[in-house]
Protein backbone atom coordinates (compact mmCIF):
# COMPACT_ATOMS: atom_id res chain seq x y z
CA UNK A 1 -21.75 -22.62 58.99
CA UNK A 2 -20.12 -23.41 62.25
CA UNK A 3 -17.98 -20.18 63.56
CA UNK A 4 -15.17 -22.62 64.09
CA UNK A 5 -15.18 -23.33 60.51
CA UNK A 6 -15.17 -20.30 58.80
CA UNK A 7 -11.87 -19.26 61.34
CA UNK A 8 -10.26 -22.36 59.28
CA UNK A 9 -11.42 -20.46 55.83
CA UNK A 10 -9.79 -17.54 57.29
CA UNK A 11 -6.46 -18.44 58.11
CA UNK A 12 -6.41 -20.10 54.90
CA UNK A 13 -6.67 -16.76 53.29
CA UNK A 14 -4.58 -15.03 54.85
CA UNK A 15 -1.91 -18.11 54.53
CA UNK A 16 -2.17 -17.94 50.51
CA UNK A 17 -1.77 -13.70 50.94
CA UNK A 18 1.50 -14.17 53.53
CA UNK A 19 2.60 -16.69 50.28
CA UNK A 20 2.59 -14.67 48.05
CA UNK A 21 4.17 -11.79 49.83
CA UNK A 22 6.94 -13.56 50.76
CA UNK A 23 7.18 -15.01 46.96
CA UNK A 24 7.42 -11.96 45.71
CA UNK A 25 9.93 -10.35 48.12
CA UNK A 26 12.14 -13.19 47.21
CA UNK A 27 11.78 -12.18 43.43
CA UNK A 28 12.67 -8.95 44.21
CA UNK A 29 16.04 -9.39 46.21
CA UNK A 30 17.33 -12.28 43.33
CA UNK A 31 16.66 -9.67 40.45
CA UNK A 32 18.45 -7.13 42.57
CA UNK A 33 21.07 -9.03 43.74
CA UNK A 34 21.71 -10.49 39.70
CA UNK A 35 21.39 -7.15 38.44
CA UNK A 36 24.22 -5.23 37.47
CA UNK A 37 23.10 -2.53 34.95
CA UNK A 38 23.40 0.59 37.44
CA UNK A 39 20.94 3.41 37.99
CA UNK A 40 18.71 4.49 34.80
CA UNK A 41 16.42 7.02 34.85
CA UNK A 42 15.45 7.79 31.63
CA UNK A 43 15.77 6.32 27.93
CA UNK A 44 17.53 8.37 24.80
CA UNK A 45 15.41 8.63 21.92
CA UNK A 46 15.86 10.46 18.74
CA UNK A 47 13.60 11.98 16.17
CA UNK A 48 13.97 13.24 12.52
CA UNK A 49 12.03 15.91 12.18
CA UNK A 50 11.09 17.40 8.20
CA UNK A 51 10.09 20.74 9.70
CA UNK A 52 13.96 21.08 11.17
CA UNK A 53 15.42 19.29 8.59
CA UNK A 54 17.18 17.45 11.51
CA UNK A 55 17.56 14.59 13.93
CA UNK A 56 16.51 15.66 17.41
CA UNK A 57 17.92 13.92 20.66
CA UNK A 58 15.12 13.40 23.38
CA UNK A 59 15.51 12.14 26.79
CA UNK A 60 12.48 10.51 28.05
CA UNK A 61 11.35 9.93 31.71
CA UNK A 62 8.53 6.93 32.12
CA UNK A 63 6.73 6.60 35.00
CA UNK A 64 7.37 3.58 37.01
CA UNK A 65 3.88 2.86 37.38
CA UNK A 66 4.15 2.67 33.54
CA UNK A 67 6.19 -0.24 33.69
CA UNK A 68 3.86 -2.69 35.15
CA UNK A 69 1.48 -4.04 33.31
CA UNK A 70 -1.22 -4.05 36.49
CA UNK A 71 -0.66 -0.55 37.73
CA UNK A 72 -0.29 0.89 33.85
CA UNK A 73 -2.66 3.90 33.39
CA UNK A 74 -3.83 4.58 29.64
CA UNK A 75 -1.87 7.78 29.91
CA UNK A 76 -0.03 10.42 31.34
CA UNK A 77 0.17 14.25 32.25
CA UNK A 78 3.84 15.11 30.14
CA UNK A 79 6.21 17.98 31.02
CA UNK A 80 8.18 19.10 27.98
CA UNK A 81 11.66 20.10 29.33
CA UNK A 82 13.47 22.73 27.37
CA UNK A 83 17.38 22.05 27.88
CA UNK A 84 16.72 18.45 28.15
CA UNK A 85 20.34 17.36 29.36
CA UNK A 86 21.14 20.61 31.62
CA UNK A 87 17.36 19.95 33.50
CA UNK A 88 16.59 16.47 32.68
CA UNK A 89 18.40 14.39 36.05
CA UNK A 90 17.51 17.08 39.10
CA UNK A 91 14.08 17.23 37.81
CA UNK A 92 12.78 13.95 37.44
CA UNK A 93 14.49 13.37 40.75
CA UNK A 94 12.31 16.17 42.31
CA UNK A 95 9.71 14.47 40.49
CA UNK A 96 9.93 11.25 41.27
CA UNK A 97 9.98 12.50 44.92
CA UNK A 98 6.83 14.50 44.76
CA UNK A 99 4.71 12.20 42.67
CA UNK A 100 5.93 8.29 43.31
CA UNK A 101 7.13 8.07 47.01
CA UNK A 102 3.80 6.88 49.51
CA UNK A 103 3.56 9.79 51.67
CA UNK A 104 4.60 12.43 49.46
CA UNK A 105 1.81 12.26 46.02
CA UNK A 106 1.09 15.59 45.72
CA UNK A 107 1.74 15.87 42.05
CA UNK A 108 0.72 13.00 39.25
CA UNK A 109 3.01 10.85 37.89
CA UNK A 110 4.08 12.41 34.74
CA UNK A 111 5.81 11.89 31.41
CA UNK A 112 9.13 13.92 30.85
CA UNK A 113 10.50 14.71 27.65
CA UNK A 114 13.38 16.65 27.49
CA UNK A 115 14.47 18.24 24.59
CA UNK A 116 18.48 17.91 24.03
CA UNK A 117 20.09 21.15 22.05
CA UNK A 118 22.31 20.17 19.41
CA UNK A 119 24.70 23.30 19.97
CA UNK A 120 24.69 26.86 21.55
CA UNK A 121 24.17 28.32 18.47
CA UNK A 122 21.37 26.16 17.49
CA UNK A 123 19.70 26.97 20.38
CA UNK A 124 19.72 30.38 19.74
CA UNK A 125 18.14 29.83 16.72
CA UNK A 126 15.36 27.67 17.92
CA UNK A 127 14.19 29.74 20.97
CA UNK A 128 14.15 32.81 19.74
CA UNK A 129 10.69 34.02 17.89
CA UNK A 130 12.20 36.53 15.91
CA UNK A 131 15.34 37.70 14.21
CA UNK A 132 16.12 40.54 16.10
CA UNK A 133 17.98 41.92 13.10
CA UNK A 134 20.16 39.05 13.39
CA UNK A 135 18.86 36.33 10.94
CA UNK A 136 22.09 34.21 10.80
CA UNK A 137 21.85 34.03 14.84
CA UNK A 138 18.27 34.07 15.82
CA UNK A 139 14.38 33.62 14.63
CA UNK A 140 14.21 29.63 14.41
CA UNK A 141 11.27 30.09 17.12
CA UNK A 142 8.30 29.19 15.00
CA UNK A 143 9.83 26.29 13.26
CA UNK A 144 10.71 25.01 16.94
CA UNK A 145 7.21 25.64 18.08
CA UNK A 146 5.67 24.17 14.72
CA UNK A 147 7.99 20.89 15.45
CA UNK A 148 7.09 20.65 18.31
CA UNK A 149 2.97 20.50 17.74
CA UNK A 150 2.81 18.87 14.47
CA UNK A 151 5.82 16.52 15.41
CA UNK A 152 6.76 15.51 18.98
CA UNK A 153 3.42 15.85 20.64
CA UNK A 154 1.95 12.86 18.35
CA UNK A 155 4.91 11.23 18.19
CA UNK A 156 4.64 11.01 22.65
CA UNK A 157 1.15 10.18 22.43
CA UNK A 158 1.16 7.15 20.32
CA UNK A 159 4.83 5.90 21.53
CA UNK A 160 4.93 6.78 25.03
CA UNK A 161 0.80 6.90 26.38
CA UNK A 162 1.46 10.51 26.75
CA UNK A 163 -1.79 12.57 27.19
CA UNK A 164 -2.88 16.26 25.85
CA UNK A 165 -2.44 17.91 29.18
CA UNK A 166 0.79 19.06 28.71
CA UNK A 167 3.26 21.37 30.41
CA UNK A 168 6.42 23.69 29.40
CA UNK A 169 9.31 24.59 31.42
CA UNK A 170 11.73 26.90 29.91
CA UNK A 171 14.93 28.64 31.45
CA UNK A 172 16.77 31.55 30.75
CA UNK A 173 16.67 32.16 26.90
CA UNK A 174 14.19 28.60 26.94
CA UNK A 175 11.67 31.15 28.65
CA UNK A 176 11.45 32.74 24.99
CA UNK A 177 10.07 29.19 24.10
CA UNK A 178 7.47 29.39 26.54
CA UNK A 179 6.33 32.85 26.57
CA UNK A 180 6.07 32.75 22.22
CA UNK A 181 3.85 29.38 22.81
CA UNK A 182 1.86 31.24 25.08
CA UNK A 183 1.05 34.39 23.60
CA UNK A 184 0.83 32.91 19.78
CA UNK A 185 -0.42 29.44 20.87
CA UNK A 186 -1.85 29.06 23.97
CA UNK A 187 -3.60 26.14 22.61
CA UNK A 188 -0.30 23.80 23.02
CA UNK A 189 -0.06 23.82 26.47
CA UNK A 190 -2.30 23.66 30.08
CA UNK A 191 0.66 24.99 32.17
CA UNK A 192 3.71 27.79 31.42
CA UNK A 193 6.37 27.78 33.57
CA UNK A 194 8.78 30.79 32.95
CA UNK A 195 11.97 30.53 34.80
CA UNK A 196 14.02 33.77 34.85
CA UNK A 197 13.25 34.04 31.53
CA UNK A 198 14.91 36.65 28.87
CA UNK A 199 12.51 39.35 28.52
CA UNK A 200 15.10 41.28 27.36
CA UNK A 201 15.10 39.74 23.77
CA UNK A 202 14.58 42.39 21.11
CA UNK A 203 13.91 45.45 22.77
CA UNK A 204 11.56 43.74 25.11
CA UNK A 205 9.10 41.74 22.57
CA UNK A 206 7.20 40.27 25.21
CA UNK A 207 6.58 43.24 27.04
CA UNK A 208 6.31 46.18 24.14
CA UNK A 209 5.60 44.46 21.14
CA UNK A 210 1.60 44.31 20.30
CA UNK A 211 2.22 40.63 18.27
CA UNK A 212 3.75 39.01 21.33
CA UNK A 213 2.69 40.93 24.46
CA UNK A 214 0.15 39.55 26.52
CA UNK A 215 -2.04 42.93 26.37
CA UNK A 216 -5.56 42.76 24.57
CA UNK A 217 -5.29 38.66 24.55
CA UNK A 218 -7.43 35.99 26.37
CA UNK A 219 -6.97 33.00 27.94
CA UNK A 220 -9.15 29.68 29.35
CA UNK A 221 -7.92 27.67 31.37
CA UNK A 222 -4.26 28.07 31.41
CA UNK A 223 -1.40 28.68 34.22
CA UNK A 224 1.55 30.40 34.52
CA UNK A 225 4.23 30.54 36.92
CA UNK A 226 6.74 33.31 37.10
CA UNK A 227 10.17 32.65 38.75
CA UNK A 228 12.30 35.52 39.11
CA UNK A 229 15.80 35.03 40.30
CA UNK A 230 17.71 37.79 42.25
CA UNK A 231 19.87 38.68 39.83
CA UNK A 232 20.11 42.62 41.11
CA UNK A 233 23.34 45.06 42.55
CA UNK A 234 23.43 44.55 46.24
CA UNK A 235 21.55 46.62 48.41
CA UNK A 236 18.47 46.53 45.85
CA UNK A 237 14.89 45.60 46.82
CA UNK A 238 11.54 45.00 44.33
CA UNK A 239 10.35 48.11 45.00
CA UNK A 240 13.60 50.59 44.27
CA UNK A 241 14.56 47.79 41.18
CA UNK A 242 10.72 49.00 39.70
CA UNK A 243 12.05 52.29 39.75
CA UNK A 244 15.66 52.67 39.26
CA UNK A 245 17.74 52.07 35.70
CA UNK A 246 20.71 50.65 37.05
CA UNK A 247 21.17 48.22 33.79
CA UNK A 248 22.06 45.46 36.03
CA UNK A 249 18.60 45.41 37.48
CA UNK A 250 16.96 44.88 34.11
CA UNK A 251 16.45 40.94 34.28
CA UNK A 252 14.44 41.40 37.22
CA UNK A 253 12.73 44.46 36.37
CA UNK A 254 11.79 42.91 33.04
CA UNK A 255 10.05 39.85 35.12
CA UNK A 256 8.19 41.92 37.36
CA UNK A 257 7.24 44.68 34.38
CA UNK A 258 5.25 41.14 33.21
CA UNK A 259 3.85 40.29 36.61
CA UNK A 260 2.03 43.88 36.52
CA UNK A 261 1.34 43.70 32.77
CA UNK A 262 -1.04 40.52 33.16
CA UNK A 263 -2.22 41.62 36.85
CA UNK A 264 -3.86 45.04 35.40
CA UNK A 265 -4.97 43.12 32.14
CA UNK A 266 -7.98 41.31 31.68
CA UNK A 267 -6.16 38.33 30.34
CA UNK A 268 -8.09 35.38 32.47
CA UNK A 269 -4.21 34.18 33.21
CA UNK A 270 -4.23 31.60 36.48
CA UNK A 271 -0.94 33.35 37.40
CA UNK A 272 1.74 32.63 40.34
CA UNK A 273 5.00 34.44 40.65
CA UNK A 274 7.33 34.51 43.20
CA UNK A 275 10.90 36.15 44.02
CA UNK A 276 13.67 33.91 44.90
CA UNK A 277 15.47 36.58 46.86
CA UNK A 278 18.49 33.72 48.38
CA UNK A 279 19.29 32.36 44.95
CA UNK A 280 20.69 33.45 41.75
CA UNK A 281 20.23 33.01 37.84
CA UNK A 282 20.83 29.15 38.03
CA UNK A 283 19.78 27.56 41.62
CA UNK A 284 16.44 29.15 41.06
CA UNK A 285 15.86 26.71 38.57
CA UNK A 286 15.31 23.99 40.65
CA UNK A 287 12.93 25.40 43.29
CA UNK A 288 11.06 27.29 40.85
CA UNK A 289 10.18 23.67 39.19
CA UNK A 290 9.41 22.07 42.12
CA UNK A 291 6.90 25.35 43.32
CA UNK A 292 5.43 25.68 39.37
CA UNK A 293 4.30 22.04 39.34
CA UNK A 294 3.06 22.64 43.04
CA UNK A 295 0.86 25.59 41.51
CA UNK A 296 -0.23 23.84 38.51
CA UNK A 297 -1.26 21.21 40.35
CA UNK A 298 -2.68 22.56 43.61
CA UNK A 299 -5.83 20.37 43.05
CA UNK A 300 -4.05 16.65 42.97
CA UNK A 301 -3.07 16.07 46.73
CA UNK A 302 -6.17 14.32 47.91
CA UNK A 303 -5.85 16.31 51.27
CA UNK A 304 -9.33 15.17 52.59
CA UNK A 305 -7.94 12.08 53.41
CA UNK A 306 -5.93 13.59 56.31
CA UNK A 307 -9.22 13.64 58.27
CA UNK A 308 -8.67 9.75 58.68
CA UNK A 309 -5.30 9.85 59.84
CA UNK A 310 -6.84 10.21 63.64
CA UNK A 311 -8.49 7.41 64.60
CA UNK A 312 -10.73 9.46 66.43
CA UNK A 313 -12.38 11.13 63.47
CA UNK A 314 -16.51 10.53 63.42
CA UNK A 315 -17.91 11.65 60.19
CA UNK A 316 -20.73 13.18 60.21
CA UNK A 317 -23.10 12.35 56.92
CA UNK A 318 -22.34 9.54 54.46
CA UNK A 319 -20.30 12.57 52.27
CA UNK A 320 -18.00 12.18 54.57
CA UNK A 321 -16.95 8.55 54.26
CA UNK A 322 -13.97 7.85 52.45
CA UNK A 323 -15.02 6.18 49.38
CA UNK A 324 -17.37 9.38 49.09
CA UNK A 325 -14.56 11.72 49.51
CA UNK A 326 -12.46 9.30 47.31
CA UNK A 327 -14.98 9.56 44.38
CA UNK A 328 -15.90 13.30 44.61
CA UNK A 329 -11.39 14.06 44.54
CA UNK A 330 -11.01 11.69 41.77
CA UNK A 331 -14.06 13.67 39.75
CA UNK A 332 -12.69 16.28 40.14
CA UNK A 333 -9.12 15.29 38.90
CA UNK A 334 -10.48 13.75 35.79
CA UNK A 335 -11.84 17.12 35.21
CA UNK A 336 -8.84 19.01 35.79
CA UNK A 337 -6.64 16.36 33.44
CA UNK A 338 -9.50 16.45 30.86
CA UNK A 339 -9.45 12.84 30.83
CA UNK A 340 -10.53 10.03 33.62
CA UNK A 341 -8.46 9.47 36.26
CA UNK A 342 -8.88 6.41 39.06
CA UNK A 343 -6.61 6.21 42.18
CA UNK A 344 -4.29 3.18 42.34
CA UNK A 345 -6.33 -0.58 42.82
CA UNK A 346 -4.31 -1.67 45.82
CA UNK A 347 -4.01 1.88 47.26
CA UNK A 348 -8.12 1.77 47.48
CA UNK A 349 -7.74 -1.54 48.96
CA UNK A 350 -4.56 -0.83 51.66
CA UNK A 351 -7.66 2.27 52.60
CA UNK A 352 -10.14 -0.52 53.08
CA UNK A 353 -8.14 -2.63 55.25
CA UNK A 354 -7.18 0.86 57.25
CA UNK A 355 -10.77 1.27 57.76
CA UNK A 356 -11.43 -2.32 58.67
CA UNK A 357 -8.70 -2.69 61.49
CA UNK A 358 -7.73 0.99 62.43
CA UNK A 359 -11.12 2.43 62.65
CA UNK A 360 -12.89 -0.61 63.31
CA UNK A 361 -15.50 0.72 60.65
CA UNK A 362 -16.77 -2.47 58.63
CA UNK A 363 -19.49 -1.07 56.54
CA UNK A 364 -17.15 1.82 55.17
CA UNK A 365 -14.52 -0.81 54.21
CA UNK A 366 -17.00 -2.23 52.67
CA UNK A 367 -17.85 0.49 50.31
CA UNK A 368 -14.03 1.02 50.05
CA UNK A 369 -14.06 -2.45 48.67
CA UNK A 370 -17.27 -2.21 46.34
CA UNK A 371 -15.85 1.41 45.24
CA UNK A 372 -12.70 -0.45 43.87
CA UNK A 373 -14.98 -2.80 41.58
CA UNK A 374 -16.37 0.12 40.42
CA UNK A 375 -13.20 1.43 39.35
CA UNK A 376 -11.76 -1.94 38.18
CA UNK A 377 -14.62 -4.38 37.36
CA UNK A 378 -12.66 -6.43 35.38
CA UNK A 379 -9.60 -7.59 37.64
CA UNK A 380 -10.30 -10.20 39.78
CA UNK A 381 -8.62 -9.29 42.68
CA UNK A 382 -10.97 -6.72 43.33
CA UNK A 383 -13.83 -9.15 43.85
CA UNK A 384 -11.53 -11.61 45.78
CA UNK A 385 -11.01 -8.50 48.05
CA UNK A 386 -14.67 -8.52 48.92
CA UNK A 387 -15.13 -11.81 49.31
CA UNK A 388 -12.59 -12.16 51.87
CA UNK A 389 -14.30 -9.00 53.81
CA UNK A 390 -17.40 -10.90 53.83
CA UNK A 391 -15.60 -14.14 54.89
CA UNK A 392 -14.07 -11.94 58.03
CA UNK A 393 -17.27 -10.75 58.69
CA UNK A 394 -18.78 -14.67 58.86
CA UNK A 395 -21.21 -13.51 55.88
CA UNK A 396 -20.52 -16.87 54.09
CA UNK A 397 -23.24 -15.90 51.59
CA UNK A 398 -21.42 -12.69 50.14
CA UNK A 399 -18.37 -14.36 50.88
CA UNK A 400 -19.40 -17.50 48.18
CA UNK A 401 -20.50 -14.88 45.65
CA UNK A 402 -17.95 -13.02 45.00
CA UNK A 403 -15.64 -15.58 45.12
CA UNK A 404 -17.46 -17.17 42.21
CA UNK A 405 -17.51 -13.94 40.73
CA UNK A 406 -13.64 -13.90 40.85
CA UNK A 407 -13.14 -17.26 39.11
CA UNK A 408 -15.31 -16.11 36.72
CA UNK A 409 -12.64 -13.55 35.70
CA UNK A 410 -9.50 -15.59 36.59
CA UNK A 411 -8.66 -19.36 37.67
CA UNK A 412 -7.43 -19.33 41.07
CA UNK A 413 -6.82 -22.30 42.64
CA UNK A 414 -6.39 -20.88 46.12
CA UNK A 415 -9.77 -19.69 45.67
CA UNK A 416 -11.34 -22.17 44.38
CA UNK A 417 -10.20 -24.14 47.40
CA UNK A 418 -11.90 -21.67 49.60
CA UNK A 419 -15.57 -21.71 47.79
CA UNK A 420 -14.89 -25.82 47.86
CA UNK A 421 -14.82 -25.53 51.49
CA UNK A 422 -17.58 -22.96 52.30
CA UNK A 423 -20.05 -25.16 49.97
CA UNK A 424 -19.64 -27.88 51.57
């Protein structure tokens, strides 16, 4: 086909794409413009449970990914969120921040279900594991734990597309919560993260008592972060608080007593732990979330993909392309989740163009574009991407079959138009 002809084809395809771009934007600003139903972050849902004999409030953070139909994924990562309204707003906002914005996914997108107390008292019932000699006031913890397993969890995964990898945070006395699922159910959870928690409870359960410590027990494959807030007298530093009794000094000599229990046990624990030496009992909260999740998840960022931020990168063997690298961090993701997990269709395509006109490296766009039908060989969009690489690249051959290929999947006029043209 004449060269001048398949420039025509061209700027016909990129005239439909500049359509629907601007078609779109003006969707957008009308629906924002109309709308007048404020901010929302999350939704308010209740459950009855029979094991509680009691309605349970939960507020529920979706993805927005979630809430398009195209960019839906089968399921989600969820964070169970122990004083659901006290947590719930600064941590899906750190959330959101880490795991939505462009240059900033270091952490997935995630379900978040906080759990709303009903009452003080009632939450000293449910977090606690045992009575301490108190029934009327504590020992609720295994009915809260049992609730949660036989109750919530299914009733996230079939109403919400929450997955199995799960994760707890718990706070203060919501650190009992998370240290009794660990030690008598590790099974619940992929990821603990204890938060100044309340070692103190009954003489020190989780440090003294056989039953609950985390002496003589095993674990595969889980996490655990330990925040410790600085909560000692003035003047005091880790090493004098190991060794003083100034009562004060307790809290944080309780958290660190732990730290040294699991490091000179043979417990398998992925541990982190870390001192938050500016901030006290309730600002740690919100850094030690935001550095947990950053542990937990340590393996998400797809950092080899900094290598192409410099134009004047050369691999050096085919492993180093990016659709290799692409596929070999995505493996390995899917492993980590324990279920498959494929990076975003139009982010692998923006990565092809970037190839394509930044690096002026044709053939890897290419496999950019091929790697995406491999991801999504059922959307035509994917094959329409293709087609207009070959088209660009005056391969009118290519070009013609994957066109066909995409109305095969989807009737698309503007595309139709362009196989009319290159046939005859």
């Amino acid at each position: 086909m004449p060269k001048f002809k398949n420039q025509i084809l061209i700027i016909l395809v990129l005239a439909s794409v500049s359509c629907i771009q601007h078609k779109k934007k003006d969707i957008l600003e009308k629906s924002s413009a109309t709308s007048n139903s404020g901010l929302q972050l999350g939704i308010i849902d209740t459950i009855y449970s029979k094991m509680l004999n009691q309605e349970r409030e939960l507020i529920i953070y979706i993805p927005e990914s979630a809430k398009d139909p195209n960019r839906k994924r089968k399921q989600y990562p969820v964070v169970y969120l122990l004083d659901g309204r006290y947590n719930f707003v600064p941590f899906v906002g750190m959330l959101k921040q880490y795991s939505e914005m462009h240059d900033t996914k270091i952490l997935p997108e995630m379900i978040v279900v906080g759990i709303s107390n009903i009452n003080n008292e009632s939450r000293m019932m449910d977090f606690s594991p045992t009575t301490a000699r108190k029934p009327k006031q504590f020992g609720g913890g295994s009915q809260f734990l049992e609730f949660i397993k036989t109750e919530l969890f299914p009733y996230i995964e079939q109403n919400y597309s929450g997955a199995q990898h799960r994760t707890i945070i718990g706070h203060s006395f919501g650190g009992l919560v998370v240290m009794h699922a660990l030690t008598k159910h590790p099974e619940m959870f992929d990821n603990y993260l204890l938060i100044d928690g309340s070692l103190y409870f009954d003489n020190n359960l989780f440090l003294n008592n056989p039953t609950y410590s985390l002496k003589g027990k095993h674990f595969q494959n889980k996490n655990l972060y330990i925040a410790i807030a600085n909560t000692a007298t003035y003047g005091s530093n880790l090493e004098s608080i190991k060794k003083d009794t100034i009562n004060a000094n307790k809290y944080v000599r309780h958290s660190l007593d732990l730290v040294d229990q699991i490091n000179y046990s043979d417990t398998n624990l992925n541990m982190g732990w870390k001192y938050y030496n500016n901030d006290t009992h309730g600002s740690t909260a919100y850094l030690a979330q935001l550095d947990g999740l950053r542990f937990f998840y340590s393996w998400f960022e797809f950092k080899e993909e900094h290598k192409y931020r410099s134009k004047f990168f050369v691999p050096e063997t085919s492993d180093d392309h990016f659709a290799s690298l692409t596929k070999k961090h995505f493996n390995r993701v899917s492993q980590n989740l324990g279920y498959t997990f494929k990076p975003d269709k139009n982010w692998v395509s923006s990565n092809a163009s970037m190839l394509l006109n930044y690096h002026k490296l044709p053939e890897q766009a290419r496999e950019n574009y091929e790697l995406n039908i491999e991801y999504y060989p059922n959307r035509p969009s994917v094959f329409k991407d293709l087609a207009d690489f070959y088209l660009l690249q005056n391969d009118t051959v290519h070009a013609k079959k994957y066109y066909t290929k995409t109305l095969e999947l989807e009737n698309n006029p503007n595309v139709q138009s362009i196989l009319t043209a290159l046939e005859n």
